[in-house]
PDB file of N, CA and C in Angstrom:
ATOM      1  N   UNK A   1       0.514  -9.124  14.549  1.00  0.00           N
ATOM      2  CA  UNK A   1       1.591  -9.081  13.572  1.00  0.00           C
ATOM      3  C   UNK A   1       1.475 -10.255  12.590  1.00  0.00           C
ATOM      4  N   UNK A   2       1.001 -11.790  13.163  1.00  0.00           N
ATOM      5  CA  UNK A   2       1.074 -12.776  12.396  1.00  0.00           C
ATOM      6  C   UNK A   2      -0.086 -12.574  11.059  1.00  0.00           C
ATOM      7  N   UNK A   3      -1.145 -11.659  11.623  1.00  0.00           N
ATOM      8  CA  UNK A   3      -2.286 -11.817  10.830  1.00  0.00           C
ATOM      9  C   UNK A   3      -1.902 -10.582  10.000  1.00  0.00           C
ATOM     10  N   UNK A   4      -1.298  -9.514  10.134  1.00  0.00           N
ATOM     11  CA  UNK A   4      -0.846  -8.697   9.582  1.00  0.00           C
ATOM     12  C   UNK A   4       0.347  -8.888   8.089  1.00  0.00           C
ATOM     13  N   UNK A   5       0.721  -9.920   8.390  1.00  0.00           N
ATOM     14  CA  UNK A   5       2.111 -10.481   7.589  1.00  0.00           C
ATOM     15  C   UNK A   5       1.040 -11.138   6.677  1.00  0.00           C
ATOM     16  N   UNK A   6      -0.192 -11.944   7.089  1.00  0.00           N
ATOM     17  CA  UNK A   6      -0.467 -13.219   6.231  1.00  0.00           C
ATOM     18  C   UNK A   6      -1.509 -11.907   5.139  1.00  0.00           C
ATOM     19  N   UNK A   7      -2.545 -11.275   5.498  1.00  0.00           N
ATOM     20  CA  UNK A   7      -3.260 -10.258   4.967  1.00  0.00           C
ATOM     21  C   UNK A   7      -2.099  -9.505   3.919  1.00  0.00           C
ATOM     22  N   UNK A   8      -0.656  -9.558   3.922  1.00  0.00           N
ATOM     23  CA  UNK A   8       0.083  -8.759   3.167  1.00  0.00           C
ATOM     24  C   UNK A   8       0.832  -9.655   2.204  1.00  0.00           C
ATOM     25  N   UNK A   9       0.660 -11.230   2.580  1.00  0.00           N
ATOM     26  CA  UNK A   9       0.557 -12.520   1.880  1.00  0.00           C
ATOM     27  C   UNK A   9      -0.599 -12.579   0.717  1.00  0.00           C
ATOM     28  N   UNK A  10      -1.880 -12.353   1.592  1.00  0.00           N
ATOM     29  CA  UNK A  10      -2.724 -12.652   0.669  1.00  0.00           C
ATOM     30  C   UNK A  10      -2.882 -11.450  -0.937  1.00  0.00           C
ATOM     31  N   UNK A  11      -2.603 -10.116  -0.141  1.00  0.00           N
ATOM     32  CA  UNK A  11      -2.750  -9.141  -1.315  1.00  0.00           C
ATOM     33  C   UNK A  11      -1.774  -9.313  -2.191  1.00  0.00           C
ATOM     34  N   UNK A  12      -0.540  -9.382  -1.775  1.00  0.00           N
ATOM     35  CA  UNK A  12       0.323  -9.961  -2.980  1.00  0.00           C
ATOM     36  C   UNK A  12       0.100 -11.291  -3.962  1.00  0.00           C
ATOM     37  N   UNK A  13      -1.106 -12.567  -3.347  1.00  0.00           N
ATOM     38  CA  UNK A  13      -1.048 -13.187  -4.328  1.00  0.00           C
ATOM     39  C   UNK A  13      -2.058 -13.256  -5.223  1.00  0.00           C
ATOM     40  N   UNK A  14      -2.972 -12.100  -4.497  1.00  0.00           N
ATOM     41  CA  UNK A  14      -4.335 -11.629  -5.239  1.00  0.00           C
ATOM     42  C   UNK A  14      -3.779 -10.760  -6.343  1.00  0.00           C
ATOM     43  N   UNK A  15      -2.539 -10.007  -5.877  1.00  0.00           N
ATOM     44  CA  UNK A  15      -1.904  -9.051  -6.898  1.00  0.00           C
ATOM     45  C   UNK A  15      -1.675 -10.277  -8.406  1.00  0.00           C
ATOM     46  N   UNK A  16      -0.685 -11.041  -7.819  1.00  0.00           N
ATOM     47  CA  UNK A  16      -0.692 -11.750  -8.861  1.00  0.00           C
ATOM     48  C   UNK A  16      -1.030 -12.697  -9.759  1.00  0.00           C
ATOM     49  N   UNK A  17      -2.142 -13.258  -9.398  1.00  0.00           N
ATOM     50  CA  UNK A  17      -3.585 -13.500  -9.758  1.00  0.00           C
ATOM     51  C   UNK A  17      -4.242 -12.371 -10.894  1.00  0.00           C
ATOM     52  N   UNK A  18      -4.298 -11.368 -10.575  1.00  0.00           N
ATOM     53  CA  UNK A  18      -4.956 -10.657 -11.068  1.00  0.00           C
ATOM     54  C   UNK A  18      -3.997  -9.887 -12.653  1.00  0.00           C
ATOM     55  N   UNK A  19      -2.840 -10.257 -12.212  1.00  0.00           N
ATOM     56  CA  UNK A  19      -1.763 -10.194 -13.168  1.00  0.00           C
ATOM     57  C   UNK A  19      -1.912 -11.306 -14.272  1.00  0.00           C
ATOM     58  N   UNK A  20      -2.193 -12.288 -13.715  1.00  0.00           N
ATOM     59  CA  UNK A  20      -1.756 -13.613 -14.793  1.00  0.00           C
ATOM     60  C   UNK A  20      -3.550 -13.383 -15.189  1.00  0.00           C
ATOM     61  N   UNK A  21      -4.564 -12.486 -14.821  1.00  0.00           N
ATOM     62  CA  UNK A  21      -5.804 -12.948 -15.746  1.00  0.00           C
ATOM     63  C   UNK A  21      -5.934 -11.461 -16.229  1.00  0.00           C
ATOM     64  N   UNK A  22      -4.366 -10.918 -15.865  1.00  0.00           N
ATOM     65  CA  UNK A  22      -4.665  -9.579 -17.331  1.00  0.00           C
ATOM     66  C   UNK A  22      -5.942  -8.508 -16.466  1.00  0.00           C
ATOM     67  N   UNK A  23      -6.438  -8.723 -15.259  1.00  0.00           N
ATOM     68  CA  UNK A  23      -7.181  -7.614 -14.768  1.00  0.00           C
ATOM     69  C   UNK A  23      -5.753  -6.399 -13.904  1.00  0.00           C
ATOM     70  N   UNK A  24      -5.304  -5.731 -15.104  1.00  0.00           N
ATOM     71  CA  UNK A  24      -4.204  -5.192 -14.503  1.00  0.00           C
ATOM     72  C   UNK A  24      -4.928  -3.954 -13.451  1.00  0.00           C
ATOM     73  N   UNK A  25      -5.841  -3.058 -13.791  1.00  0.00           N
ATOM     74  CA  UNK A  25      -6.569  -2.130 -13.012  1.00  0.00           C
ATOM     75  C   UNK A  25      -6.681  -2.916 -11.448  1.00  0.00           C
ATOM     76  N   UNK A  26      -6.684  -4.161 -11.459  1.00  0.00           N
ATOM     77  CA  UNK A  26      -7.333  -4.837  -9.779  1.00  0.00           C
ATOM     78  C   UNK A  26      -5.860  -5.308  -9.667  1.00  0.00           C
ATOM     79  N   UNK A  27      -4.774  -5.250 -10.261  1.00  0.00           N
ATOM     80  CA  UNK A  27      -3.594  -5.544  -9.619  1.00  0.00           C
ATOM     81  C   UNK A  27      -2.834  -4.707  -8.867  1.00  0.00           C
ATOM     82  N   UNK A  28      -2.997  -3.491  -9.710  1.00  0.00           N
ATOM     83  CA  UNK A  28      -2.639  -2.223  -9.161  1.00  0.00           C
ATOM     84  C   UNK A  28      -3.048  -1.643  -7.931  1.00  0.00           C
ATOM     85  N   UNK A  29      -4.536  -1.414  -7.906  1.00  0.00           N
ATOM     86  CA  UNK A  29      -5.466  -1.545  -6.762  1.00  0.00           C
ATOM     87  C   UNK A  29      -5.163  -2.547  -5.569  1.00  0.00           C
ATOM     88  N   UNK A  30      -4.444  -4.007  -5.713  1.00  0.00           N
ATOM     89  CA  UNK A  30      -3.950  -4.797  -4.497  1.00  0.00           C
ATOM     90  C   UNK A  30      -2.932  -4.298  -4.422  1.00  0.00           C
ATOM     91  N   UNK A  31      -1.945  -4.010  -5.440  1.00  0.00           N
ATOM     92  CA  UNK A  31      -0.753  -3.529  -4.550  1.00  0.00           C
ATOM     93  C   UNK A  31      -0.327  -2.352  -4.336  1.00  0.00           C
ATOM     94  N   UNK A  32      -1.451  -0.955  -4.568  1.00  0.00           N
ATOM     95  CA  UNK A  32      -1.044  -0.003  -3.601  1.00  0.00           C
ATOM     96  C   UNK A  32      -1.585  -0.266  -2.145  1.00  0.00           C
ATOM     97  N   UNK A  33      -2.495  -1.703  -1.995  1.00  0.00           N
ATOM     98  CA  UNK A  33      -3.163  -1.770  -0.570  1.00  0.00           C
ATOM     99  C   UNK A  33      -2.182  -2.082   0.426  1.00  0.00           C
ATOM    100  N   UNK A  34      -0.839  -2.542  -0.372  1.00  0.00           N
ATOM    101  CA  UNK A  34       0.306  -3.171   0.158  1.00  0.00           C
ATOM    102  C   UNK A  34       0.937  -2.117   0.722  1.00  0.00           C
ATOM    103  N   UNK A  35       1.485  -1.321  -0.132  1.00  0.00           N
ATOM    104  CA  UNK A  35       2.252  -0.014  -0.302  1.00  0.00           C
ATOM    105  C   UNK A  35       1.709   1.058   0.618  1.00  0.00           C
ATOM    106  N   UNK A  36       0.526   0.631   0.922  1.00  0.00           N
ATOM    107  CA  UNK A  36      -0.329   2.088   1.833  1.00  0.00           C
ATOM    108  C   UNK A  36      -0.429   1.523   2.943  1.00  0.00           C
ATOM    109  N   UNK A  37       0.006   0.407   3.840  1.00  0.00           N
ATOM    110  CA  UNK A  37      -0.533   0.304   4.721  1.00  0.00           C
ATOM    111  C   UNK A  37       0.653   1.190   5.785  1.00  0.00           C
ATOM    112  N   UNK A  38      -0.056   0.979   7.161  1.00  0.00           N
ATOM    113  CA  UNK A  38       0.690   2.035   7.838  1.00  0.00           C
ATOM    114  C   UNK A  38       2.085   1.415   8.481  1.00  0.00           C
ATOM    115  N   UNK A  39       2.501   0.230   8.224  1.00  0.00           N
ATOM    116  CA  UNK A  39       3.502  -0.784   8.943  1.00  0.00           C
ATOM    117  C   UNK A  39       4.365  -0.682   7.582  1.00  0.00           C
ATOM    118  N   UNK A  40       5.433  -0.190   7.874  1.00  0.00           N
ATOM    119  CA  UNK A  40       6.687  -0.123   6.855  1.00  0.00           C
ATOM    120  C   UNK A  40       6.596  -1.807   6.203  1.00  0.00           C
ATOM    121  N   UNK A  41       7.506  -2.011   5.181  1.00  0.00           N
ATOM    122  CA  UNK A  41       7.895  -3.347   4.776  1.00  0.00           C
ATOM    123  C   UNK A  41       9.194  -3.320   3.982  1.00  0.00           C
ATOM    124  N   UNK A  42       9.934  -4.615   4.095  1.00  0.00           N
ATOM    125  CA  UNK A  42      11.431  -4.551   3.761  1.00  0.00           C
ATOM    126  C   UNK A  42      11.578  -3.771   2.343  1.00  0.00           C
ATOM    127  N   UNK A  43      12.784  -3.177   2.162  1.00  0.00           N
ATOM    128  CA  UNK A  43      13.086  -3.233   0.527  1.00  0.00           C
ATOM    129  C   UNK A  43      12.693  -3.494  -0.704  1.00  0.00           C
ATOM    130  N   UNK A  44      13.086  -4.414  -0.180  1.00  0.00           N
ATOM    131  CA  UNK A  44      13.272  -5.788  -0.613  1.00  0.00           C
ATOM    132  C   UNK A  44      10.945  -5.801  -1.390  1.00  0.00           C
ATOM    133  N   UNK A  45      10.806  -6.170  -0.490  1.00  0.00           N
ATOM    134  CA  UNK A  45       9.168  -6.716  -0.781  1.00  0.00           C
ATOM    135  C   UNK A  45       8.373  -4.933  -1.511  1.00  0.00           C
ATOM    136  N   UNK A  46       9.001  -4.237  -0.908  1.00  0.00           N
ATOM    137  CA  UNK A  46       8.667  -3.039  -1.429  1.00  0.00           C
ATOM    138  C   UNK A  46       9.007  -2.447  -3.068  1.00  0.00           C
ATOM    139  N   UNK A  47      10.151  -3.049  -3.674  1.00  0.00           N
ATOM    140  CA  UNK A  47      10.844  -2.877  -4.440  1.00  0.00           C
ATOM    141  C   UNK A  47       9.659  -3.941  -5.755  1.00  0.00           C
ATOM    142  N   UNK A  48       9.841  -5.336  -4.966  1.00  0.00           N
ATOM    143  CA  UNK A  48       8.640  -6.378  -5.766  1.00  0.00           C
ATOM    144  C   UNK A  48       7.484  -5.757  -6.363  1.00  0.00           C
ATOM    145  N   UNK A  49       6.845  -4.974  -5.105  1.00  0.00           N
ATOM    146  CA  UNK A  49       5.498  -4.279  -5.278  1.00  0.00           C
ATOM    147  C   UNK A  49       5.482  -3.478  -6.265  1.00  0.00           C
ATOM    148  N   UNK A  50       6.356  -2.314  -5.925  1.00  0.00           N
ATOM    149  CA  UNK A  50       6.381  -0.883  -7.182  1.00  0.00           C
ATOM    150  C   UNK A  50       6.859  -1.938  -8.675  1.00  0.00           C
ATOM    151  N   UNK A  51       7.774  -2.576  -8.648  1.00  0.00           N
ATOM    152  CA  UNK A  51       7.784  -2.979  -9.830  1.00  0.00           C
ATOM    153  C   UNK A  51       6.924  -3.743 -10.289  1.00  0.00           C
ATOM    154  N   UNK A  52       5.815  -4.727  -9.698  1.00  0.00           N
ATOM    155  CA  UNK A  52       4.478  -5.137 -10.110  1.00  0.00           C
ATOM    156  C   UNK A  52       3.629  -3.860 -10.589  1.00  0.00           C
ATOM    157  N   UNK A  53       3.919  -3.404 -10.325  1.00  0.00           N
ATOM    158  CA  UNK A  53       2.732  -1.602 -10.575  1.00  0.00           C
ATOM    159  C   UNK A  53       3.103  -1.204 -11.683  1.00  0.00           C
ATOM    160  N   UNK A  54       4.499  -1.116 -11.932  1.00  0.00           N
ATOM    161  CA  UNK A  54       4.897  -0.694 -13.421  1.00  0.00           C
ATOM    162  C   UNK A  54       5.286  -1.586 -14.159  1.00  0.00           C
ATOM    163  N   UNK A  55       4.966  -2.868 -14.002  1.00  0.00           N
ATOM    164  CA  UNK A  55       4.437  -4.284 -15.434  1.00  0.00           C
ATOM    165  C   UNK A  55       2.917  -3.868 -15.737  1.00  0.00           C
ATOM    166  N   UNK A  56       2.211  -3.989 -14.924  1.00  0.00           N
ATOM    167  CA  UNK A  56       0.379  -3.611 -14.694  1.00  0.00           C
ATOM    168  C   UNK A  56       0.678  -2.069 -15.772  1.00  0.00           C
ATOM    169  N   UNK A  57       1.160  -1.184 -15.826  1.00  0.00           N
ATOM    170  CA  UNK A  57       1.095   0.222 -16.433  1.00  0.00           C
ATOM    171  C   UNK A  57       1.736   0.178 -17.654  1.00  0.00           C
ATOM    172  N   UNK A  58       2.251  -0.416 -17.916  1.00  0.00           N
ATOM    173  CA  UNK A  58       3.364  -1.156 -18.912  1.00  0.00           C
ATOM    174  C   UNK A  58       1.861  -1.673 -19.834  1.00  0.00           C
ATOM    175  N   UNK A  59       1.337  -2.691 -19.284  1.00  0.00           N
ATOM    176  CA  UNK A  59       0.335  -3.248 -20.167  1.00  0.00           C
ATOM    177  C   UNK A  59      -1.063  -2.744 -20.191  1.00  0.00           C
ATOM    178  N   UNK A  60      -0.885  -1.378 -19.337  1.00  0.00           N
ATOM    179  CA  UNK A  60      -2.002  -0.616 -19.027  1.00  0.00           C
ATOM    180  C   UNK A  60      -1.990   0.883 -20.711  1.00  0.00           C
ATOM    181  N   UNK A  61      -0.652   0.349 -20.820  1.00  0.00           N
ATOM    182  CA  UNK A  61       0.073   1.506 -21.873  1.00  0.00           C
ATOM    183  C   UNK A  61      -0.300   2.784 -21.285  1.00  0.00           C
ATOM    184  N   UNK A  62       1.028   3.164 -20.601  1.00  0.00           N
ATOM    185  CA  UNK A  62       1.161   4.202 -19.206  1.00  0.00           C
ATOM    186  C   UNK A  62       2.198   4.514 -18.830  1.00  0.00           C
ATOM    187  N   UNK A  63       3.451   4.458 -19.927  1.00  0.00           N
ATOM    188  CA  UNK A  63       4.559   4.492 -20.189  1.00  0.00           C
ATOM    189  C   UNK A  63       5.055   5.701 -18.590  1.00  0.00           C
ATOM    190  N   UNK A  64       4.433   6.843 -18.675  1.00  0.00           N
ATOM    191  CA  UNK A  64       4.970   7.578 -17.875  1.00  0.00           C
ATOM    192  C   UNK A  64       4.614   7.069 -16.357  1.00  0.00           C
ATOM    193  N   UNK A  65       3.328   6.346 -16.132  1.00  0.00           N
ATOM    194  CA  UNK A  65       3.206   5.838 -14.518  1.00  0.00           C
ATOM    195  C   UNK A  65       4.415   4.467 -14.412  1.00  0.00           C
ATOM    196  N   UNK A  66       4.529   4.040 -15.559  1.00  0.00           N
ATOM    197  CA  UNK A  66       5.103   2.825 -15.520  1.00  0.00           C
ATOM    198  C   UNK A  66       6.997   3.568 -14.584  1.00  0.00           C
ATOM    199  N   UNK A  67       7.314   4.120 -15.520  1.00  0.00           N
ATOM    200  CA  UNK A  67       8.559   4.651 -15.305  1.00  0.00           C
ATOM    201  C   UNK A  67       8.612   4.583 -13.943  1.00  0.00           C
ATOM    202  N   UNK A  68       7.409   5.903 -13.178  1.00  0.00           N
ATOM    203  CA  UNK A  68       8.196   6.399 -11.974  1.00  0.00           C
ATOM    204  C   UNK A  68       7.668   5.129 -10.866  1.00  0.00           C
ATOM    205  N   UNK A  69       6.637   4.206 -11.366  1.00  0.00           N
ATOM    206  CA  UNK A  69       7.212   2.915 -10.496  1.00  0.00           C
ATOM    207  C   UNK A  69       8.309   1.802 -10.900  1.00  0.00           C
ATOM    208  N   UNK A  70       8.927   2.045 -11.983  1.00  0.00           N
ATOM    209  CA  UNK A  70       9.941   0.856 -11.843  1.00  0.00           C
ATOM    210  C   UNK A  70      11.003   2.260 -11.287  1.00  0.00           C
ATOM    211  N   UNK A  71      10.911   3.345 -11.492  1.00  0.00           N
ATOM    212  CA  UNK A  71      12.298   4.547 -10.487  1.00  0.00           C
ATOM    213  C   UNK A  71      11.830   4.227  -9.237  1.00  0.00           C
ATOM    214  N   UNK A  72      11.168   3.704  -8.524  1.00  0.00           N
ATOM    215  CA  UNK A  72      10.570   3.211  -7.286  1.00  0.00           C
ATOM    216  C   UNK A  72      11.021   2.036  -6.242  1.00  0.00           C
ATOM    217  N   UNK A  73      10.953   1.868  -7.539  1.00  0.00           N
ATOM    218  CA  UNK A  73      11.423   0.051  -7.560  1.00  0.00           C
ATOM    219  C   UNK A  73      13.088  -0.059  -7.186  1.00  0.00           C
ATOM    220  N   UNK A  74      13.201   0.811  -8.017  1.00  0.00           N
ATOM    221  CA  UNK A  74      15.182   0.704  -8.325  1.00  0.00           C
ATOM    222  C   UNK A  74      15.616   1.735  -7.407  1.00  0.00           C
ATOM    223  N   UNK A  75      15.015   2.485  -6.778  1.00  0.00           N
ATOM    224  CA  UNK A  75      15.458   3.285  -5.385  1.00  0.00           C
ATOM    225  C   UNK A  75      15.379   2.323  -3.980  1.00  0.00           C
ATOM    226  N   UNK A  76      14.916   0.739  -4.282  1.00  0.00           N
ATOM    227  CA  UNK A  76      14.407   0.004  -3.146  1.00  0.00           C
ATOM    228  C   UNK A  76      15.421  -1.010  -3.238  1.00  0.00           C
ATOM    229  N   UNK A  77      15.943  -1.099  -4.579  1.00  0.00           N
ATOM    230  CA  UNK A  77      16.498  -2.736  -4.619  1.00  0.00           C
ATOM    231  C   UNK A  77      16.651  -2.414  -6.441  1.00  0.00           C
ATOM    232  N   UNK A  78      17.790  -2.006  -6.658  1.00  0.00           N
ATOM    233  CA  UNK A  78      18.287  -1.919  -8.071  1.00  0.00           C
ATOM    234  C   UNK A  78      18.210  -3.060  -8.643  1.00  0.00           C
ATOM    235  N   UNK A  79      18.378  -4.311  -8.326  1.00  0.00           N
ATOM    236  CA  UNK A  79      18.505  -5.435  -8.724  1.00  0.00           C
ATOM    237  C   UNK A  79      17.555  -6.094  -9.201  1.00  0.00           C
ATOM    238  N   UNK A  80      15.888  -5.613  -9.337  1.00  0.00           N
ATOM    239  CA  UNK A  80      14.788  -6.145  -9.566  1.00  0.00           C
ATOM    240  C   UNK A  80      14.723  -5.608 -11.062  1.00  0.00           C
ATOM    241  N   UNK A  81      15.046  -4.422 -11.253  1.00  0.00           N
ATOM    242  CA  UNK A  81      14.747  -3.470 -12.364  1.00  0.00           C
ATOM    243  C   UNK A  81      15.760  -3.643 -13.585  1.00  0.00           C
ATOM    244  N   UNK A  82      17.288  -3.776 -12.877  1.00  0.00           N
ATOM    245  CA  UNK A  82      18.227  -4.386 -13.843  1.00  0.00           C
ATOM    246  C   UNK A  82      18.327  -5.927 -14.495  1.00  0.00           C
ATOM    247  N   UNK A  83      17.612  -6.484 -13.764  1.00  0.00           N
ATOM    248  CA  UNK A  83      18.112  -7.914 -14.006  1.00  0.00           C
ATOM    249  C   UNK A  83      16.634  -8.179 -15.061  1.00  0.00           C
ATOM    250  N   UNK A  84      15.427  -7.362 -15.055  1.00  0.00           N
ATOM    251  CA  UNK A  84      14.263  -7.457 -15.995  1.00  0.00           C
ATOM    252  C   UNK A  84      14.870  -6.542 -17.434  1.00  0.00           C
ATOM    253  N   UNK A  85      15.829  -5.553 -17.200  1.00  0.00           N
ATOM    254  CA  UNK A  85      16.001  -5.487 -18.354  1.00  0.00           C
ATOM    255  C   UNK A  85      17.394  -6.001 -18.833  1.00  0.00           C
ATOM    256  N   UNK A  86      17.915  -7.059 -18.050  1.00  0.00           N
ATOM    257  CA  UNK A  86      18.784  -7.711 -18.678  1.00  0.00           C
ATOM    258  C   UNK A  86      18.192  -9.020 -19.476  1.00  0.00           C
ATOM    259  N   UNK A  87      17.309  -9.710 -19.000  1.00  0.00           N
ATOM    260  CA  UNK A  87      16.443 -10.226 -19.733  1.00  0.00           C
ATOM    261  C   UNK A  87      15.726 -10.339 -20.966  1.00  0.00           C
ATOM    262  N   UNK A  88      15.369  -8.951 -20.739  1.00  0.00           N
ATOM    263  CA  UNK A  88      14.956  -8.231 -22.166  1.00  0.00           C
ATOM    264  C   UNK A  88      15.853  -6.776 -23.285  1.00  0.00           C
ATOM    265  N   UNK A  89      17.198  -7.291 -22.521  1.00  0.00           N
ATOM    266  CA  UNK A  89      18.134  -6.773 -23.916  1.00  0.00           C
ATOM    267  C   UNK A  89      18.427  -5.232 -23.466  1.00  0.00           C
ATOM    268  N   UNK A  90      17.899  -4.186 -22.572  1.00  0.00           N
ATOM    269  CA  UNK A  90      17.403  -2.991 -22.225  1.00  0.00           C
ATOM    270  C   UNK A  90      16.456  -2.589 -23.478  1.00  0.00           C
ATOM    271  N   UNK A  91      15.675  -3.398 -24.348  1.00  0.00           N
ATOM    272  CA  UNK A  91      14.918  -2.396 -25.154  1.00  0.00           C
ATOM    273  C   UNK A  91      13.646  -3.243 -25.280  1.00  0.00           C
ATOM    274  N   UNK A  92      12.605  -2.757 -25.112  1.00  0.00           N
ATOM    275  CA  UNK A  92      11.545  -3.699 -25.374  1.00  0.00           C
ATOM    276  C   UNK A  92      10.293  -2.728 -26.595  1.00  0.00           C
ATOM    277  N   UNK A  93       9.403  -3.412 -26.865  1.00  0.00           N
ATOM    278  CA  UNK A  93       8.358  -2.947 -27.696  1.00  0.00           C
ATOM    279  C   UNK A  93       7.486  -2.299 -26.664  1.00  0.00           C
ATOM    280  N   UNK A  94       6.630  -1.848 -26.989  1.00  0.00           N
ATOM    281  CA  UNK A  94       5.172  -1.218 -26.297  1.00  0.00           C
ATOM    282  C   UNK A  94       4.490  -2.211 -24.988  1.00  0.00           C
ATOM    283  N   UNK A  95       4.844  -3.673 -25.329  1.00  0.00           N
ATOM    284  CA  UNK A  95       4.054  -4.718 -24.658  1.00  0.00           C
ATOM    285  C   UNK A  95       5.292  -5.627 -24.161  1.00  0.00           C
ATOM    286  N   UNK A  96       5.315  -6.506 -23.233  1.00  0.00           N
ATOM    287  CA  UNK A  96       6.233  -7.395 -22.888  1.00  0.00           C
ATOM    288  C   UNK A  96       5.796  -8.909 -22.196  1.00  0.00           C
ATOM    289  N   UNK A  97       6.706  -9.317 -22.245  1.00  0.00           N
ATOM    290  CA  UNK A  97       6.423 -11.293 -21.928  1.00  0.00           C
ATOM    291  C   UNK A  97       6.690 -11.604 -20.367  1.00  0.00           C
ATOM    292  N   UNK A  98       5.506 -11.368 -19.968  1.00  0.00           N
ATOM    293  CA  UNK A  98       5.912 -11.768 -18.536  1.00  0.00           C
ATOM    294  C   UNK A  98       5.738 -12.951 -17.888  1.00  0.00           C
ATOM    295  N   UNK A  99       7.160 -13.637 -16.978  1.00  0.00           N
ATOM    296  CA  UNK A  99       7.211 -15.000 -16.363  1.00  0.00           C
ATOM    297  C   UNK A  99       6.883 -15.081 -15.260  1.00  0.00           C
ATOM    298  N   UNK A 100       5.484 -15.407 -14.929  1.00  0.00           N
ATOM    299  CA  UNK A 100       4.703 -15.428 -13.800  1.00  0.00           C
ATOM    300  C   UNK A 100       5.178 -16.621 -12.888  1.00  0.00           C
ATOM    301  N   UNK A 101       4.841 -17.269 -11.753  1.00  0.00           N
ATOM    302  CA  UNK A 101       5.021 -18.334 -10.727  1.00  0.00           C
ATOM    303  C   UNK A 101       4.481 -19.879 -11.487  1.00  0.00           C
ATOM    304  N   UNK A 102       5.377 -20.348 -11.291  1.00  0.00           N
ATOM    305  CA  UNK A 102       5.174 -21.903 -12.201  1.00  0.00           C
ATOM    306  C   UNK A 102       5.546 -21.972 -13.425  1.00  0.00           C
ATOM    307  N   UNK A 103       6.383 -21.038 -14.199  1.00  0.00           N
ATOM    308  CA  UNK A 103       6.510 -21.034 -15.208  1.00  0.00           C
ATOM    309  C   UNK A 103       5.402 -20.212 -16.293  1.00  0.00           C
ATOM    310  N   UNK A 104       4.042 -20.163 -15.368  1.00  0.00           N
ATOM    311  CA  UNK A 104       3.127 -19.172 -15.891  1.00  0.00           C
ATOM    312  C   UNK A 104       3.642 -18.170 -17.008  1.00  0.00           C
ATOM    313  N   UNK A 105       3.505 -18.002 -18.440  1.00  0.00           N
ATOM    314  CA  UNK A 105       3.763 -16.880 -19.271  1.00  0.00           C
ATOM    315  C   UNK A 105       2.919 -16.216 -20.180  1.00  0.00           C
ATOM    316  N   UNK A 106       3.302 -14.637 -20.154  1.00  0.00           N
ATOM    317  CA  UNK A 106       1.938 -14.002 -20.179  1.00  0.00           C
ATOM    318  C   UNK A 106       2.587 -13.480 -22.124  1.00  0.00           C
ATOM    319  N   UNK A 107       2.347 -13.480 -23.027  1.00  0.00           N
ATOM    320  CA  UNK A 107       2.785 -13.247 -23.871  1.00  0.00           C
ATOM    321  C   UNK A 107       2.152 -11.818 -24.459  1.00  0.00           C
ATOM    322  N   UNK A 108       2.869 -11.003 -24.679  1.00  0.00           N
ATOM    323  CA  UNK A 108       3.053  -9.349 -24.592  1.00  0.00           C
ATOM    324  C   UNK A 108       3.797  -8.987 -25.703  1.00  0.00           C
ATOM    325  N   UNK A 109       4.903  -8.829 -25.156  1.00  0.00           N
ATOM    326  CA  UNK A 109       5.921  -8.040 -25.561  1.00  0.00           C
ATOM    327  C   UNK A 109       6.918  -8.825 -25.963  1.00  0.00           C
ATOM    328  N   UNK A 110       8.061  -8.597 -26.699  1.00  0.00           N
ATOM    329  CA  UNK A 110       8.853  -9.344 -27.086  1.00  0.00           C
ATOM    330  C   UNK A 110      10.364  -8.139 -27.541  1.00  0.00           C
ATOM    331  N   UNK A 111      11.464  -8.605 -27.206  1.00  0.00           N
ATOM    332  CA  UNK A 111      12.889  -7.983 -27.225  1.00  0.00           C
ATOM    333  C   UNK A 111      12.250  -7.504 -28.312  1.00  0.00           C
ATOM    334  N   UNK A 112      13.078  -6.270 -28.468  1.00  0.00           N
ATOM    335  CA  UNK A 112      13.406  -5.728 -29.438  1.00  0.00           C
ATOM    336  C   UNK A 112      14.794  -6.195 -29.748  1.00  0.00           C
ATOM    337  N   UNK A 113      14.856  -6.767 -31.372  1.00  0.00           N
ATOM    338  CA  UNK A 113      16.291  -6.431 -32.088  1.00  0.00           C
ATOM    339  C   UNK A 113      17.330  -5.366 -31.640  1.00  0.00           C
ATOM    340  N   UNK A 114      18.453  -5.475 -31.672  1.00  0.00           N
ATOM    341  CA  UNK A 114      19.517  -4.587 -31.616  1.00  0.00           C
ATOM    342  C   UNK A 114      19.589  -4.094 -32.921  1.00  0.00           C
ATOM    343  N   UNK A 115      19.915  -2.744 -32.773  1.00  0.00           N
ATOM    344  CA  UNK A 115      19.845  -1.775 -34.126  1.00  0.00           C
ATOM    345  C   UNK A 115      21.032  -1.757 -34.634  1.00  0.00           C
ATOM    346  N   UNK A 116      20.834  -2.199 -35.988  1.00  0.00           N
ATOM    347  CA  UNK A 116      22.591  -1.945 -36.963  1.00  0.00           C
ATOM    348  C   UNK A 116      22.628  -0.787 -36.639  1.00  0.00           C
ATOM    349  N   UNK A 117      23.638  -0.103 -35.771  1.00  0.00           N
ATOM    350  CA  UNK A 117      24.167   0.988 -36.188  1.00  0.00           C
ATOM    351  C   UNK A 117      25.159   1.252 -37.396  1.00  0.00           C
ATOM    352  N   UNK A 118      25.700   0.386 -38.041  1.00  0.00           N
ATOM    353  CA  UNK A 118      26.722   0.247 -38.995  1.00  0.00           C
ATOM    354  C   UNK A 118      26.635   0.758 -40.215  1.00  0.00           C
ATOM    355  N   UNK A 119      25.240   0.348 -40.759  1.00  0.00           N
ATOM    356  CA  UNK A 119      24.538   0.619 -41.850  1.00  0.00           C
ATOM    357  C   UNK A 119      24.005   1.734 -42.787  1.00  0.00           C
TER     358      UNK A 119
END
């Protein structure tokens, strides 16, 4: 179990590794290794994962894989999915700014403006 936990340590930080050098195809690839293994995992860490999958598809421009892993995500733990697009306004461009570990930032995407409706 101990070596089991640390191996599900390591793919997650290979996941994100592979995030912060933009090899999104090998991020994806670590974290369905997460997602597939045969030992359930909390919510919680499950919720992390799918929504790492649909940032990676997001910048993979994959709008439709992206979706049904952040609907993945937010069936695990609503709170991962709302609080990223409270961040970013609920509207973003094609690309987005992601805040990696240490302050790490990946520059992407950027809010979209709120639309005069008035006008």
């Amino acid at each position: 179990a101990i070596q089991a936990a640390f191996q599900d340590k390591m793919r997650y930080n290979c996941c994100l590794a592979y995030l912060l050098a933009e090899d999104y195809v090998s991020a994806i690839r670590a974290a369905r290794q997460i997602l597939e293994q045969a030992r359930p995992l909390p919510d919680h860490s499950t919720a992390v994962v799918w929504f790492l999958c649909g940032v990676c598809q997001l910048a993979l421009e994959s709008p439709d894989h992206a979706r049904e892993s952040f609907m993945q995500s937010y069936s695990k733990n609503s709170q991962i999915v709302d609080s990223f697009l409270e961040r970013h306004d609920h509207a973003m461009e094609p690309t987005f700014t992601f805040r990696g570990p240490v302050g790490a930032v990946r520059e992407g995407a950027r809010p979209v403006p709120p639309r005069d409706h008035g006008a």
